[in-house]
Every structure is written in C-alpha cells, then in structure tokens.
N, C-alpha and C. Protein backbone atom coordinates (compact mmCIF):
# COMPACT_ATOMS: atom_id res chain seq x y z
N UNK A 1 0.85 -1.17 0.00
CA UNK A 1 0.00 0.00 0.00
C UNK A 1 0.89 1.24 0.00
N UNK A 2 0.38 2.19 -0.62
CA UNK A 2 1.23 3.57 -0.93
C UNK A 2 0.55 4.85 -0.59
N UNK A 3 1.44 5.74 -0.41
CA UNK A 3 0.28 7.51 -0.15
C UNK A 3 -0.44 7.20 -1.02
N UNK A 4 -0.88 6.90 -2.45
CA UNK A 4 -1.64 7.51 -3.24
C UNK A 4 -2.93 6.22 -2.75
N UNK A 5 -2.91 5.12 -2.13
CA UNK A 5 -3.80 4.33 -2.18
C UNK A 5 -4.89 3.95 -0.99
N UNK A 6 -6.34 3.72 -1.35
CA UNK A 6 -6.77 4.09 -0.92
C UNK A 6 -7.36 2.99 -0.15
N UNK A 7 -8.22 3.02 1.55
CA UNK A 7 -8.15 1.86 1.93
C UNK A 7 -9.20 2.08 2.99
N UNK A 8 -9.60 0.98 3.80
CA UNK A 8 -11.02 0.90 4.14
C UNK A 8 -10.80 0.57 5.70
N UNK A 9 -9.55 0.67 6.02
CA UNK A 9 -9.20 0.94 7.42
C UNK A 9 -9.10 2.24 7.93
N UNK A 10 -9.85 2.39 9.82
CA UNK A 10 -10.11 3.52 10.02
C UNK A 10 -9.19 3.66 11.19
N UNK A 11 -8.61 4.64 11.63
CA UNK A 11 -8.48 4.60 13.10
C UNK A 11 -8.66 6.03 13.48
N UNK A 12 -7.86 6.61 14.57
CA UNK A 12 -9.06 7.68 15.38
C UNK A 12 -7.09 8.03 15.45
N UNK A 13 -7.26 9.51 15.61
CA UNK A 13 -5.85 10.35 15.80
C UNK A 13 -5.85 11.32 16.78
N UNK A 14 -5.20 11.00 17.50
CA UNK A 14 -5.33 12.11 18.67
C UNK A 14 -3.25 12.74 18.70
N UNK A 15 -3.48 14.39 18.66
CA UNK A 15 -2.18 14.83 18.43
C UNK A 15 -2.44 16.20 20.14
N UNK A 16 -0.93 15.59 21.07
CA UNK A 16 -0.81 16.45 22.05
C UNK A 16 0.45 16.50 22.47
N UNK A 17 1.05 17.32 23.54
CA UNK A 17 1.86 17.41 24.28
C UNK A 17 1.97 16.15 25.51
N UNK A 18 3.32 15.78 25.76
CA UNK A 18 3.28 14.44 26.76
C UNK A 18 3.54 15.39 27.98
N UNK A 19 3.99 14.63 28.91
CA UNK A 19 4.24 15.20 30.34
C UNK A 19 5.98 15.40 30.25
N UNK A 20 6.89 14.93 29.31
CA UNK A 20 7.87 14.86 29.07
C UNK A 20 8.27 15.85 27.91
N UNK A 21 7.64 17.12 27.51
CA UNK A 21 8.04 17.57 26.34
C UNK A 21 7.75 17.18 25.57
N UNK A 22 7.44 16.29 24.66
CA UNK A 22 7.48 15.57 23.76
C UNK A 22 5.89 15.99 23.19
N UNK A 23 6.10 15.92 21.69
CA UNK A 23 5.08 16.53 21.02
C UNK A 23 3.97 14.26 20.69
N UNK A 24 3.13 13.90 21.52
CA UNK A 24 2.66 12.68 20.65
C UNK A 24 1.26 12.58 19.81
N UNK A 25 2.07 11.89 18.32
CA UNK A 25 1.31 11.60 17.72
C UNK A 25 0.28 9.92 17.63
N UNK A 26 -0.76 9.85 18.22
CA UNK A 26 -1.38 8.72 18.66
C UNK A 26 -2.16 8.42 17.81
N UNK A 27 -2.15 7.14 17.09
CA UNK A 27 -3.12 5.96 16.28
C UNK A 27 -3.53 5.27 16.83
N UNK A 28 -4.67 5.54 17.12
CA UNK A 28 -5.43 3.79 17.68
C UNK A 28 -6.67 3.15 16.87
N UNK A 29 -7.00 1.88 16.26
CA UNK A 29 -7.94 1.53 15.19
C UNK A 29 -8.03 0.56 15.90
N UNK A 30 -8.64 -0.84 14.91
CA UNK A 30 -8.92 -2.27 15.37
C UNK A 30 -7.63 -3.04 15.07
N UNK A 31 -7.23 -3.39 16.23
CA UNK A 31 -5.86 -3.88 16.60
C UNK A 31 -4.67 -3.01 16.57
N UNK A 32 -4.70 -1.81 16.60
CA UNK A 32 -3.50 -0.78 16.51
C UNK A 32 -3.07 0.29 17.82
N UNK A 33 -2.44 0.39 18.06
CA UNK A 33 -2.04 1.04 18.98
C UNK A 33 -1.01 1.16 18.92
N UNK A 34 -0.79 2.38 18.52
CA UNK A 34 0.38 3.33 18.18
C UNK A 34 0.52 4.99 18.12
N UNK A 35 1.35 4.83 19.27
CA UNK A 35 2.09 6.19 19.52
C UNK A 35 3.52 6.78 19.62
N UNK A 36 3.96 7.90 18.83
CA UNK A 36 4.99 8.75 18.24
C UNK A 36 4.98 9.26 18.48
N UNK A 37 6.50 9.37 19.24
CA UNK A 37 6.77 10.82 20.05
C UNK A 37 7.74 11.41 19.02
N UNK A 38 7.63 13.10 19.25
CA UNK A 38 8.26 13.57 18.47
C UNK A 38 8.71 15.34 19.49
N UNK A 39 10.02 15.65 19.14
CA UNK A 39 10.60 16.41 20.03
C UNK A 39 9.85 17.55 19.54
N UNK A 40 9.62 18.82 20.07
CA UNK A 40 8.82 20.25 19.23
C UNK A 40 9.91 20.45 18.21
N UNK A 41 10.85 20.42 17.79
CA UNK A 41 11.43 20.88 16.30
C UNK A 41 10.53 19.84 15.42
N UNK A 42 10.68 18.37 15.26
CA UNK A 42 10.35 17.27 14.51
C UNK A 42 9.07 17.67 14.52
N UNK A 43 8.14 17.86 15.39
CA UNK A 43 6.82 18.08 15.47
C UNK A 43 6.45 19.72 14.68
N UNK A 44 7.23 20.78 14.42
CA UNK A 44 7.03 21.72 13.53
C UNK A 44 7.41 20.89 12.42
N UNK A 45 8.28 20.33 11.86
CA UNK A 45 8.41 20.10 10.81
C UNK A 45 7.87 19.41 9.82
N UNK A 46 6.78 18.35 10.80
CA UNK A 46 5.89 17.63 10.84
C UNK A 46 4.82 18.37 9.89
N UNK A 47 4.06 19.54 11.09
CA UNK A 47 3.13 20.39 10.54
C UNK A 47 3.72 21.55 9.37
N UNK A 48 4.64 21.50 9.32
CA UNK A 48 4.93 22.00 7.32
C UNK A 48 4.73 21.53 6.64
N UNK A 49 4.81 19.84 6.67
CA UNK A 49 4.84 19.01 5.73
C UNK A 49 3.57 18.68 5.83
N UNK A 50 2.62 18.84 6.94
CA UNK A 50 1.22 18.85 6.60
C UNK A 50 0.47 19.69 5.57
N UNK A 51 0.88 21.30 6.42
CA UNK A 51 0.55 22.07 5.65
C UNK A 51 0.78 22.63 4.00
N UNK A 52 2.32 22.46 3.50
CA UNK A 52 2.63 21.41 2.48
C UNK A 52 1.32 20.70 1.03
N UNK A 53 0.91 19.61 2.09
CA UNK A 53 0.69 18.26 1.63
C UNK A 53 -0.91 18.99 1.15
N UNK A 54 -1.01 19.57 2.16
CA UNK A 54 -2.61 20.16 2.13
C UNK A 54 -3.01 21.11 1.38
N UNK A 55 -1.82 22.08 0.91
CA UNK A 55 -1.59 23.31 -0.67
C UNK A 55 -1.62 22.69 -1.63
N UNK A 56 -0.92 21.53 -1.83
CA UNK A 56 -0.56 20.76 -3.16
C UNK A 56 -2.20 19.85 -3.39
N UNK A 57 -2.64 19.08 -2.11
CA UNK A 57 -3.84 18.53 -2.55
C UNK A 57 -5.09 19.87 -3.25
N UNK A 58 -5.18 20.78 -1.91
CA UNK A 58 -6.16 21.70 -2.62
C UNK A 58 -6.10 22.24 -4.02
N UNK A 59 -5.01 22.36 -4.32
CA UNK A 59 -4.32 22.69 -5.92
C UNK A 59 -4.85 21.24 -6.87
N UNK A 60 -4.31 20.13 -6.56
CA UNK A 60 -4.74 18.93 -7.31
C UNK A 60 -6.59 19.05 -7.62
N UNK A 61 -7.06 19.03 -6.34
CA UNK A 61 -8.78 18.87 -6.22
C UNK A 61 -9.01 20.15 -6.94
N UNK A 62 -8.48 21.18 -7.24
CA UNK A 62 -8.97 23.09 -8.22
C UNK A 62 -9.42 22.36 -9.78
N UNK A 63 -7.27 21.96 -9.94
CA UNK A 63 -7.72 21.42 -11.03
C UNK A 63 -8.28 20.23 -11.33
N UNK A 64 -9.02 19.27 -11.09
CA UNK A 64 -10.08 18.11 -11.62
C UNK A 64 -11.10 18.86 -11.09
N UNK A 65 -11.29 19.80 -10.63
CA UNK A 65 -12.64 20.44 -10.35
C UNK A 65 -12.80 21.31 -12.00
N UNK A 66 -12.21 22.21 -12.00
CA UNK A 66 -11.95 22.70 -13.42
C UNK A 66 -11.58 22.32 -14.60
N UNK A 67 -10.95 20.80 -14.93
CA UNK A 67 -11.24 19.98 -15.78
C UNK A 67 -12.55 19.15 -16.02
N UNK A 68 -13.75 19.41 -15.23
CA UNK A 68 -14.97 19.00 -15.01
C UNK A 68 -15.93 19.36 -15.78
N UNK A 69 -15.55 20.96 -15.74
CA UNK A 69 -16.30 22.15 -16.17
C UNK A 69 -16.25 22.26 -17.44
C-alpha cells in the first residue's frame, strides 16, 4: 500500500503534548495502537509538511474540479 492508495481501514488520531516535552502523535484503530513521540522541532516540521501536503492537494482537487467544467 502507498500515499496515493486508498483503503477501508479507520483509526481515530489524537495529536498532544506528553508530560515529558514531547510533542505525541497517537493511532489507535482495530488492533493498533500506536504512539509517536516527536521532540517540538520534529513536530514543527511535521506540521509543514502537513501544511505542504494540504496546498498541493487543494491545488490537485482546483484542477479536476476545473477539468470538469
């Protein structure tokens, strides 16, 4: 399975501060449990690459919206 593919598993995301500094990123679904800690630099860099990911999609979804038309 790859970023571009698409899939029918769900899980639930919870993103906070630990008691240790630490920025965690938490997955939990059916059978998963998983959590990533990440120091506050890694954790900004994180959310660039979100924010990033999220310019380039809205740009992708403009144009097949306007190739529609």
């Amino acid at each position: 399975m790859g970023i571009n593919s698409e899939s029918d598993i769900s899980a639930n995301l919870q993103i906070g501060p630990t008691t240790l500094g630490m920025v965690r990123i938490y997955l939990a679904g059916d059978g998963l449990d998983l959590p990533l800690d990440f120091d506050p630099d890694e954790a900004e860099e994180i959310a660039e690459e979100l924010r990033a990911a999220a310019a380039s999609a809205r740009k992708l979804a403009q144009g097949a919206k306007d190739r529609r038309r």
